[in-house]
C-alpha atoms as a PDB file:
ATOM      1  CA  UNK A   1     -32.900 -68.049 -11.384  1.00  0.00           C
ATOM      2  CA  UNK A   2     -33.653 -66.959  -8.060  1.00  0.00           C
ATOM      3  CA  UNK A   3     -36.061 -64.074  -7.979  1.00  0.00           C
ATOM      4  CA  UNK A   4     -36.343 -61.826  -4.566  1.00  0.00           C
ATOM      5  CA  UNK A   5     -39.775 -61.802  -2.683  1.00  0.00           C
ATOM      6  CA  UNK A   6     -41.681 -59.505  -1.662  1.00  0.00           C
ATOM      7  CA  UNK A   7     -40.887 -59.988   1.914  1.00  0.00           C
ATOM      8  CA  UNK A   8     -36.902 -60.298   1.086  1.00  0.00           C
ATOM      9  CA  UNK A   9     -36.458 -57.357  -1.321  1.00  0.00           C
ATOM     10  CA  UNK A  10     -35.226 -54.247   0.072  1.00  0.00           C
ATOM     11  CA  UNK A  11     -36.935 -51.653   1.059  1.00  0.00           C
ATOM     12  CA  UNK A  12     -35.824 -48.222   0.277  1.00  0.00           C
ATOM     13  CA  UNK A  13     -34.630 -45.931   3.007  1.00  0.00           C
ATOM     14  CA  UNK A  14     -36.573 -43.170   1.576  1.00  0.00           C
ATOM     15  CA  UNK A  15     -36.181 -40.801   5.113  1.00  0.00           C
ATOM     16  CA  UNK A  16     -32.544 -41.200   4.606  1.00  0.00           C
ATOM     17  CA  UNK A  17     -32.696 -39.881   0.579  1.00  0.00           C
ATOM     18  CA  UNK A  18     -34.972 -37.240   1.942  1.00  0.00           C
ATOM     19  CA  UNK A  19     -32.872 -35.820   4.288  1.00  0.00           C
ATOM     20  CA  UNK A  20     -30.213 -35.947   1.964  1.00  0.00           C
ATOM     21  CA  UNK A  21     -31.706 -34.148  -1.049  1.00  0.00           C
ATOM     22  CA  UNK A  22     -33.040 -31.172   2.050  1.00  0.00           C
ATOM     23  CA  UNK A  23     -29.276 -30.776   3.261  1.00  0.00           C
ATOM     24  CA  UNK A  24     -28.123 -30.837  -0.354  1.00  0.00           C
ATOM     25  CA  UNK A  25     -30.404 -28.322  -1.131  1.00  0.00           C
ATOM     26  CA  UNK A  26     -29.868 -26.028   1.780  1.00  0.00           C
ATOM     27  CA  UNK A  27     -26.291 -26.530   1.119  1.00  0.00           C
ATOM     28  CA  UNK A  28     -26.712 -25.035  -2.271  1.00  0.00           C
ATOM     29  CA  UNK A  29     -29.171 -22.460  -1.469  1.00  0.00           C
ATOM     30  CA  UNK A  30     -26.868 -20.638   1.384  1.00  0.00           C
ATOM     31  CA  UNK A  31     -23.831 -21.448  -0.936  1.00  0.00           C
ATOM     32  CA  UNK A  32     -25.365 -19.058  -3.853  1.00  0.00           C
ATOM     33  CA  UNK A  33     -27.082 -16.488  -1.215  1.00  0.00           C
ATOM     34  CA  UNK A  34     -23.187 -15.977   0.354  1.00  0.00           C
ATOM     35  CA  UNK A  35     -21.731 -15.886  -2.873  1.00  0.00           C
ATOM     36  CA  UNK A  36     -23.672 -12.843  -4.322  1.00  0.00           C
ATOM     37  CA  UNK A  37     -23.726 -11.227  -0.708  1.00  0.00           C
ATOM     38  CA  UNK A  38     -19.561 -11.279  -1.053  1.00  0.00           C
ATOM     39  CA  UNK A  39     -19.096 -10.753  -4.731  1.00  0.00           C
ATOM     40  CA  UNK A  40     -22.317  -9.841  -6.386  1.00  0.00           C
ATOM     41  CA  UNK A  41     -20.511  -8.011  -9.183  1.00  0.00           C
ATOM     42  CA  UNK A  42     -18.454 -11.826  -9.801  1.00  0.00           C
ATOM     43  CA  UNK A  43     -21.514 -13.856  -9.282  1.00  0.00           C
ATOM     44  CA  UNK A  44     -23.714 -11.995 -11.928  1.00  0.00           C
ATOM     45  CA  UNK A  45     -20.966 -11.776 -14.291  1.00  0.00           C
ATOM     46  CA  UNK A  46     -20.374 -15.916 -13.509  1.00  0.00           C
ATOM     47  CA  UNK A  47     -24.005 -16.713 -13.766  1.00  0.00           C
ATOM     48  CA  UNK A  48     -24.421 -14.867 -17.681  1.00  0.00           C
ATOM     49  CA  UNK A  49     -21.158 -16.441 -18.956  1.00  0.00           C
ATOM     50  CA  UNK A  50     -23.039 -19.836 -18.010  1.00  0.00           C
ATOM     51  CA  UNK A  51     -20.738 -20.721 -15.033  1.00  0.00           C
ATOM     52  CA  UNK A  52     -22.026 -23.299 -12.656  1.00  0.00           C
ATOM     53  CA  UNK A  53     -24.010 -21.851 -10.264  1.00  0.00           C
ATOM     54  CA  UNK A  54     -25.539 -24.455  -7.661  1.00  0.00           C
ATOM     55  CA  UNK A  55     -29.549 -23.394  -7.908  1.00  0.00           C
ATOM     56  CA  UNK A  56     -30.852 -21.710 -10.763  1.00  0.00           C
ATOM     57  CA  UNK A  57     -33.129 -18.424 -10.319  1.00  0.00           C
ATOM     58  CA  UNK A  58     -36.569 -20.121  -9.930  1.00  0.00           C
ATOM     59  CA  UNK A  59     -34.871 -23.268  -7.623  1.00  0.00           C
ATOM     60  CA  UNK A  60     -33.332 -20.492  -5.652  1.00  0.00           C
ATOM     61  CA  UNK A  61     -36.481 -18.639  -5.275  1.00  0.00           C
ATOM     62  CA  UNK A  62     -38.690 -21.563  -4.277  1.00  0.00           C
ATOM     63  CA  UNK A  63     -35.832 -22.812  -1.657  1.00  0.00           C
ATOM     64  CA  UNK A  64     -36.097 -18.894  -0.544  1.00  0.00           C
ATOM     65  CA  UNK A  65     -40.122 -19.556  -0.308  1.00  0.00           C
ATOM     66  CA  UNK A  66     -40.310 -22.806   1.284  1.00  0.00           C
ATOM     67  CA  UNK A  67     -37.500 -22.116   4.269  1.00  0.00           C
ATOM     68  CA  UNK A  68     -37.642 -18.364   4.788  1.00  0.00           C
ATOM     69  CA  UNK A  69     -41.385 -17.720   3.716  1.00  0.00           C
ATOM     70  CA  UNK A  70     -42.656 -19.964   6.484  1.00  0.00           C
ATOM     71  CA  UNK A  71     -40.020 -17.814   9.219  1.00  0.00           C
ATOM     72  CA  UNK A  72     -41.607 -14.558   8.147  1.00  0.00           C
ATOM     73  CA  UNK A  73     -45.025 -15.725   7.986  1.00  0.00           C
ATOM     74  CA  UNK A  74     -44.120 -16.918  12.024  1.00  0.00           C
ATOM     75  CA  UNK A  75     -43.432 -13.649  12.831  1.00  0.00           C
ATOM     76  CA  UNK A  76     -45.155 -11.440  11.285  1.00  0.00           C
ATOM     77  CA  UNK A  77     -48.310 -12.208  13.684  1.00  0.00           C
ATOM     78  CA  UNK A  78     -46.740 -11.273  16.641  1.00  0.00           C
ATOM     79  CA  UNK A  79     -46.240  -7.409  14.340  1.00  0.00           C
ATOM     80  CA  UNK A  80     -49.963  -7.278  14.163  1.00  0.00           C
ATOM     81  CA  UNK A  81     -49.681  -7.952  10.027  1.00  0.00           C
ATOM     82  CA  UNK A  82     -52.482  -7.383   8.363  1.00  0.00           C
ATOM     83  CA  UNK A  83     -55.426 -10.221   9.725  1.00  0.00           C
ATOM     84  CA  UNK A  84     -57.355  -9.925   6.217  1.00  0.00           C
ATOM     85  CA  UNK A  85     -58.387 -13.379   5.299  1.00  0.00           C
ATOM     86  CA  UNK A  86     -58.899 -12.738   1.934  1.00  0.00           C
ATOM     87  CA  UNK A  87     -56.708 -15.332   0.143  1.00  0.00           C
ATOM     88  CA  UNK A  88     -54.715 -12.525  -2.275  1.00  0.00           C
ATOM     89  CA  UNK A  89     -54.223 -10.343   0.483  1.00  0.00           C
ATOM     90  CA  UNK A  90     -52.372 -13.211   1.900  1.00  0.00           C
ATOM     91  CA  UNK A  91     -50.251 -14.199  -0.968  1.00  0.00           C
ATOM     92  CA  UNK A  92     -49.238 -10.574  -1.309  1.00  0.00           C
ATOM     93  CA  UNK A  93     -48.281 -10.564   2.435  1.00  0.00           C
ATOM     94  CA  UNK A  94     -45.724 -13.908   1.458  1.00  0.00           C
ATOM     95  CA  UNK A  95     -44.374 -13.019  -1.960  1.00  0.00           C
ATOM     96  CA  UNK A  96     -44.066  -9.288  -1.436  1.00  0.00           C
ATOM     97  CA  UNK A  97     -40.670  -9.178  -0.949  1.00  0.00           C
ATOM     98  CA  UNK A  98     -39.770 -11.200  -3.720  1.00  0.00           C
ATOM     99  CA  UNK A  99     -42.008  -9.018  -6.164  1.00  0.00           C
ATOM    100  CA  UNK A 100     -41.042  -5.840  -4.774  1.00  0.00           C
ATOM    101  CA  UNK A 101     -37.162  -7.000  -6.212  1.00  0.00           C
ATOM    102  CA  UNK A 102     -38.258  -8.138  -9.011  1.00  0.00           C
ATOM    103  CA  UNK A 103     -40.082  -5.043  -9.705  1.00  0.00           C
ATOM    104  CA  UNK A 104     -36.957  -3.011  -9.047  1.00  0.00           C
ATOM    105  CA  UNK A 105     -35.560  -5.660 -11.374  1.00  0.00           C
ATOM    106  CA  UNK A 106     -37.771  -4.559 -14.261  1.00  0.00           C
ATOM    107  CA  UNK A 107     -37.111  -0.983 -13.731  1.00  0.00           C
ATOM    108  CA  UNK A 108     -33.466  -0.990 -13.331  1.00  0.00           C
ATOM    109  CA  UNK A 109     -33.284  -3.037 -16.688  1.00  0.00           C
ATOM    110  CA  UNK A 110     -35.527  -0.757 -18.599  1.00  0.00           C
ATOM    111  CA  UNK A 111     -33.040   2.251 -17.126  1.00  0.00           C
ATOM    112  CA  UNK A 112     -29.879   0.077 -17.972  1.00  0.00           C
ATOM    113  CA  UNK A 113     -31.667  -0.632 -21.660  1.00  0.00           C
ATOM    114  CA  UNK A 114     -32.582   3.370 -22.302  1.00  0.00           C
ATOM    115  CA  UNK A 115     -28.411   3.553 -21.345  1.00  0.00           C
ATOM    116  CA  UNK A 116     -26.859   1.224 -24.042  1.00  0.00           C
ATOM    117  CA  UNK A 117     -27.227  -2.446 -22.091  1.00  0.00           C
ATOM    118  CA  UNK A 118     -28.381  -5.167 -24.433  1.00  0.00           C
ATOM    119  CA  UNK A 119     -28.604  -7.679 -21.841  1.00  0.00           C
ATOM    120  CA  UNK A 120     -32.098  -9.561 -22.046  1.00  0.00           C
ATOM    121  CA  UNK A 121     -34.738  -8.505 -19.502  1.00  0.00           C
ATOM    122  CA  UNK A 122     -34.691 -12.477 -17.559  1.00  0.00           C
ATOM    123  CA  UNK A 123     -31.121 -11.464 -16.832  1.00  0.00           C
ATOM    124  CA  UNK A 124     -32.371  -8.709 -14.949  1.00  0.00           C
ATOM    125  CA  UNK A 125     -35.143 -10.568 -13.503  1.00  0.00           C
ATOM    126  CA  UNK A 126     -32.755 -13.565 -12.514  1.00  0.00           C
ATOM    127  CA  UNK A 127     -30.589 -11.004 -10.479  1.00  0.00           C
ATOM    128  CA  UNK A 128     -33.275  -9.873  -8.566  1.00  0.00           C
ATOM    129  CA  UNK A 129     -34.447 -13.334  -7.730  1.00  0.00           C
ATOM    130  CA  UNK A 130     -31.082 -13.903  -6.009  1.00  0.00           C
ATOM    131  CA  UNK A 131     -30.726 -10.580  -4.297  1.00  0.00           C
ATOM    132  CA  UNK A 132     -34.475 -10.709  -3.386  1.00  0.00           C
ATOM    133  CA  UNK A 133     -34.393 -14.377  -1.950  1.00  0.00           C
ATOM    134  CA  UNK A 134     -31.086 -14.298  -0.656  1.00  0.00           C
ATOM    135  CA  UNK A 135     -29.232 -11.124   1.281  1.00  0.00           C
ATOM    136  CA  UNK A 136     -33.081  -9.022   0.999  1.00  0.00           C
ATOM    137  CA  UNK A 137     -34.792 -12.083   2.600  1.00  0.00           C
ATOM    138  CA  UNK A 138     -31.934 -12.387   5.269  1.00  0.00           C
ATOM    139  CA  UNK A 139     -32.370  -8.433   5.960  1.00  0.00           C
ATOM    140  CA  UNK A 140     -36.333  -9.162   6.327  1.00  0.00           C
ATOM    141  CA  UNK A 141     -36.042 -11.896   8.884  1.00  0.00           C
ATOM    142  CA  UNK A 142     -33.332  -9.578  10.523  1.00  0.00           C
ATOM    143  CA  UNK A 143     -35.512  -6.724  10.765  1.00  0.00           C
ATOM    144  CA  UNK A 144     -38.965  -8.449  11.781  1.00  0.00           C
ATOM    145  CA  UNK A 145     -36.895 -10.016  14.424  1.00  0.00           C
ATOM    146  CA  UNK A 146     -35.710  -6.623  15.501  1.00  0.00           C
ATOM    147  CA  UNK A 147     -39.657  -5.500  15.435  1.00  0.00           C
ATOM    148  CA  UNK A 148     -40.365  -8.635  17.543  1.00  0.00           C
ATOM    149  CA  UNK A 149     -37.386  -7.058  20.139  1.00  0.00           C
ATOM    150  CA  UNK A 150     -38.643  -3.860  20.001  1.00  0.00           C
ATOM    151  CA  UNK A 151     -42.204  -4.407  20.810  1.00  0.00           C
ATOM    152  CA  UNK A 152     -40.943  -6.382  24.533  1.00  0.00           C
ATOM    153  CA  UNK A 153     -38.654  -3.732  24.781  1.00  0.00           C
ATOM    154  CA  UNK A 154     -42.214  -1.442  25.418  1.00  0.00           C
ATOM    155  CA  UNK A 155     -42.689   0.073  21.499  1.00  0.00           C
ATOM    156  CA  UNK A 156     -46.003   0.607  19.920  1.00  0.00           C
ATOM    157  CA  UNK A 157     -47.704  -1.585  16.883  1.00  0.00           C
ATOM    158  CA  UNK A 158     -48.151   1.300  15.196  1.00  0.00           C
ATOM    159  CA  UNK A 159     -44.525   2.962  14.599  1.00  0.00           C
ATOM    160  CA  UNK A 160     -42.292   0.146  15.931  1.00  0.00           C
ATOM    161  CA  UNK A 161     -39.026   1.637  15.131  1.00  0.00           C
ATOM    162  CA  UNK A 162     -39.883   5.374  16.468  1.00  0.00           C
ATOM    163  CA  UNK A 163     -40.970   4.670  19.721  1.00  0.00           C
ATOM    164  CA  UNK A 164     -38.820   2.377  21.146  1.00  0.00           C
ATOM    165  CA  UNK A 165     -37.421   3.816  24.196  1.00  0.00           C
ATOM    166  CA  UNK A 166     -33.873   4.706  25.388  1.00  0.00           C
ATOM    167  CA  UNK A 167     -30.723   4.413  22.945  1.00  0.00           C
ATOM    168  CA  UNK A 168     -31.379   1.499  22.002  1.00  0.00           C
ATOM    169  CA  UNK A 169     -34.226   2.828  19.261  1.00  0.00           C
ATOM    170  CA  UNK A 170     -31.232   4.579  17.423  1.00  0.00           C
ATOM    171  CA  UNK A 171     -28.857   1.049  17.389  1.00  0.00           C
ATOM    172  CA  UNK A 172     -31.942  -0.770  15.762  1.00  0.00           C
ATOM    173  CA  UNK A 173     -32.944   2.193  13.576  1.00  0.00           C
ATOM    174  CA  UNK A 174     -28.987   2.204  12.378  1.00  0.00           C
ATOM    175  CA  UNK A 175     -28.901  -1.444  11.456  1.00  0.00           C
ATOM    176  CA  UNK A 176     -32.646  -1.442   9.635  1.00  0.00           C
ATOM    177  CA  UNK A 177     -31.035   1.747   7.138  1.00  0.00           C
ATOM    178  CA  UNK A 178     -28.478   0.341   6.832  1.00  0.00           C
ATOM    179  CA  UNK A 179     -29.165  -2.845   6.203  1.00  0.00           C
ATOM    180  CA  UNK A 180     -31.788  -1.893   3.853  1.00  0.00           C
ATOM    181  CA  UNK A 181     -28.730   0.162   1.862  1.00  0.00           C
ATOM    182  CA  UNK A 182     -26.482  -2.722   1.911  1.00  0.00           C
ATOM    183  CA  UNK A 183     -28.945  -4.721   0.072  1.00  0.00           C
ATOM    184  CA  UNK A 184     -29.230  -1.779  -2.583  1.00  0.00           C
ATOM    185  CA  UNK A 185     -25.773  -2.018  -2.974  1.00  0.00           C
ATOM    186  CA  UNK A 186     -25.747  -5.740  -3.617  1.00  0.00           C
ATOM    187  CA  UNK A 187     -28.214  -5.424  -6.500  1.00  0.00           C
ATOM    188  CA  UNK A 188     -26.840  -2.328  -8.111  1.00  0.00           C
ATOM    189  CA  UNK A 189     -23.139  -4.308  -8.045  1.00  0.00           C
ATOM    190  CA  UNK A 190     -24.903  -7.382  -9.055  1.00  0.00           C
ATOM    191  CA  UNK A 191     -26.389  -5.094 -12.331  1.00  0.00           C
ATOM    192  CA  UNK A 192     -22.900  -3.941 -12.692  1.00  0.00           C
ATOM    193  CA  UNK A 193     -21.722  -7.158 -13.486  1.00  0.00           C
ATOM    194  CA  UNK A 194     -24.749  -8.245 -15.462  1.00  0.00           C
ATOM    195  CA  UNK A 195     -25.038  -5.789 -17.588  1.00  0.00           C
ATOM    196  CA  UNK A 196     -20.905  -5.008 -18.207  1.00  0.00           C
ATOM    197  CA  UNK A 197     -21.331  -1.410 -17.049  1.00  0.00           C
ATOM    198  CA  UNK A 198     -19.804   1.230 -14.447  1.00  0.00           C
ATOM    199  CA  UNK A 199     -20.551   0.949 -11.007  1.00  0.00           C
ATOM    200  CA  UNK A 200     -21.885   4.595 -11.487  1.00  0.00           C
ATOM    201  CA  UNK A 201     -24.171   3.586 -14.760  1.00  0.00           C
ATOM    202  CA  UNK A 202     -25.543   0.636 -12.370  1.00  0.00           C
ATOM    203  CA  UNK A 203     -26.034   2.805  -8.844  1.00  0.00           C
ATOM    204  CA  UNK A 204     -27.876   5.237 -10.949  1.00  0.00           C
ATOM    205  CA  UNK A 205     -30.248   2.677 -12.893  1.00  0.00           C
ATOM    206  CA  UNK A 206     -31.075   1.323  -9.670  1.00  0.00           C
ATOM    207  CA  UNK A 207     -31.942   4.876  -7.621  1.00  0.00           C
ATOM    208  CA  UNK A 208     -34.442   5.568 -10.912  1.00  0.00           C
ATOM    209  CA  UNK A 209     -35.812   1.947 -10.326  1.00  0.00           C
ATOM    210  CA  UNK A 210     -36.394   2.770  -6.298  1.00  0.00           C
ATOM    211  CA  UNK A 211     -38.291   5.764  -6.791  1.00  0.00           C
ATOM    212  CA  UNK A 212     -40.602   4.304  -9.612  1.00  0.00           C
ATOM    213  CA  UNK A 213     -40.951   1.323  -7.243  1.00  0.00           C
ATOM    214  CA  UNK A 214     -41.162   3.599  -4.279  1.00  0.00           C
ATOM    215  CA  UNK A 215     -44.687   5.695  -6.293  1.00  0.00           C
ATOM    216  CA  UNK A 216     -45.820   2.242  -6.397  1.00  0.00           C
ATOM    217  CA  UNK A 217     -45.355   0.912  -2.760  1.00  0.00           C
ATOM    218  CA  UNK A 218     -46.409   4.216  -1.887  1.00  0.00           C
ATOM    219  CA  UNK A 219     -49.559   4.131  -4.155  1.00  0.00           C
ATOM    220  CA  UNK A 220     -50.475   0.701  -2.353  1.00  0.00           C
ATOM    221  CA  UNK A 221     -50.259   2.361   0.977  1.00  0.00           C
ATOM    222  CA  UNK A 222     -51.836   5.707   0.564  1.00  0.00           C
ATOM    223  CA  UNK A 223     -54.067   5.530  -2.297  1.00  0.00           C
ATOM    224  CA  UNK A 224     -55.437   2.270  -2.548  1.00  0.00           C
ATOM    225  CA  UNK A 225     -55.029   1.337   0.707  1.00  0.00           C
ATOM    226  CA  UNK A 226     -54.186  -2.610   0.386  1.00  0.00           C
ATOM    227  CA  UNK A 227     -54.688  -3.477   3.727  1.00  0.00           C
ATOM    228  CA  UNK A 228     -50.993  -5.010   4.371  1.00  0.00           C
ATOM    229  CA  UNK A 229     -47.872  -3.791   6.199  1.00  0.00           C
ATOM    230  CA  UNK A 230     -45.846  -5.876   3.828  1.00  0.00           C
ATOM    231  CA  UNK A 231     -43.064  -6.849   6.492  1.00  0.00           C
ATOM    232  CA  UNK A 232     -40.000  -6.133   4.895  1.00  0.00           C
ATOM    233  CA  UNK A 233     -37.842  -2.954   4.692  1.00  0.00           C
ATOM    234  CA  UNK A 234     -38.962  -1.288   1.058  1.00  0.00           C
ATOM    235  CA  UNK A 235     -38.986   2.287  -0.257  1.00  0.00           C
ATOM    236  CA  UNK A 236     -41.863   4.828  -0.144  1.00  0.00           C
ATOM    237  CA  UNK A 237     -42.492   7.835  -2.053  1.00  0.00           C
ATOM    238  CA  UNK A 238     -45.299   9.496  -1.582  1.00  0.00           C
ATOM    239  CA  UNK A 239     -44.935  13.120  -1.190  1.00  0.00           C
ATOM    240  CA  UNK A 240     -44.873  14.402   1.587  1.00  0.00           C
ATOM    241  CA  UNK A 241     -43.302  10.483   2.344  1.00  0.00           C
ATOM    242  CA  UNK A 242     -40.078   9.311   1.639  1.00  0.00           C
ATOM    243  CA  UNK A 243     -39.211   6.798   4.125  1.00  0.00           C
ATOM    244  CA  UNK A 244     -37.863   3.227   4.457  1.00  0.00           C
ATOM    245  CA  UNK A 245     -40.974   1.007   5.787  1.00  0.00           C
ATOM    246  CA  UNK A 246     -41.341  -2.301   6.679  1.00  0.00           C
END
């Protein structure tokens, strides 16, 4: 029997595999991220009867980190972000705005629990993976990108949004809230179909979960000072604050 050689075996064209698995992988990551952007309500309800879904929460989230992470991390120096070198400070300023929806997450769940929802809490916690790493992430790289206008457009570091000049600072303010409330929407439909319950029951789990979040973010800002700007559109509450940041 003839036996191949090392010199006349083939070789594998690993480049080729590579570039396959990527596109195959991006392929599935925007498929999911559309999906619950157009139905979230469908998707979530899909997802907990076991229906295929193309990336699980955790694949989702690390496609999320990998291709959109290293965008806003890009960016965000040319914002003036926070230059602490301390190494937590810098994993807060990339996974903040995937915690900051999970932690909404947690609290809508433990609102939707205290209401009559038996769904388990990774449910929850799934949900805001895909909302966080999908339409949220999209709305961060939108906004950061609308900071980077702003600032050649003459704003300040400080208060981006407020002082850009001419009309244009209400068109960019317009699309940051309400982009920021689209998102909201998203996850409280998504909860809806999670969890089985009114649109109502969900909306009002998920305004109890911004405003415990929103102490928190606000906490981090004005009490402890964590010397980060975060760089994505979240809630603070802080009396006398109660704004949208980024």
């Amino acid at each position: 029997m003839l036996r191949a050689t090392p010199e006349s075996a083939e070789i594998p064209d690993w480049v080729a595999d590579a570039v396959y698995k990527l596109w195959e992988e991006l392929r599935q990551f925007f498929r999911a991220a559309w999906s619950i952007s157009r139905r979230p309500a469908g998707f979530a309800d899909n997802w907990a009867q076991g229906g295929m879904v193309s990336l699980n929460p955790l694949g989702f989230l690390a496609t999320s980190l990998a291709f959109l992470g290293v965008l806003l991390q890009s960016i965000r120096p040319l914002l003036g972000s926070s230059n602490d070198d301390r190494l937590w400070i810098q994993l807060l300023d990339f996974l903040s705005p995937y915690l900051y929806y999970i932690l909404l997450g947690l609290a809508a769940h433990m609102a939707l629990r205290l209401s009559g929802s038996r769904r388990p809490l990774r449910g929850s916690v799934a949900i805001a993976l895909y909302v966080g790493g999908g339409p949220a992430a999209a709305l961060t790289v939108l906004t950061l990108g609308m900071a980077v206008l702003a600032l050649a457009l003459g704003a300040e570091h400080e208060a981006v949004f407020r002082t850009i000049p001419g009309w244009s600072r209400w068109l960019v303010t317009s699309v940051f809230l309400g982009g920021f409330v689209a998102v909201q929407l998203v996850l409280a439909r998504a909860l809806k179909g999670l969890h089985a319950v009114s649109f109502a029951r969900s909306i009002m789990a998920l305004m109890v979960a911004l405003v415990a979040v929103g102490l928190f973010t606000g906490a981090c800002h004005y009490v402890w000072h964590i010397p980060t700007n975060f760089g994505f559109p979240h809630l603070v509450v802080w009396p006398p604050h109660f704004l949208v940041w980024y």
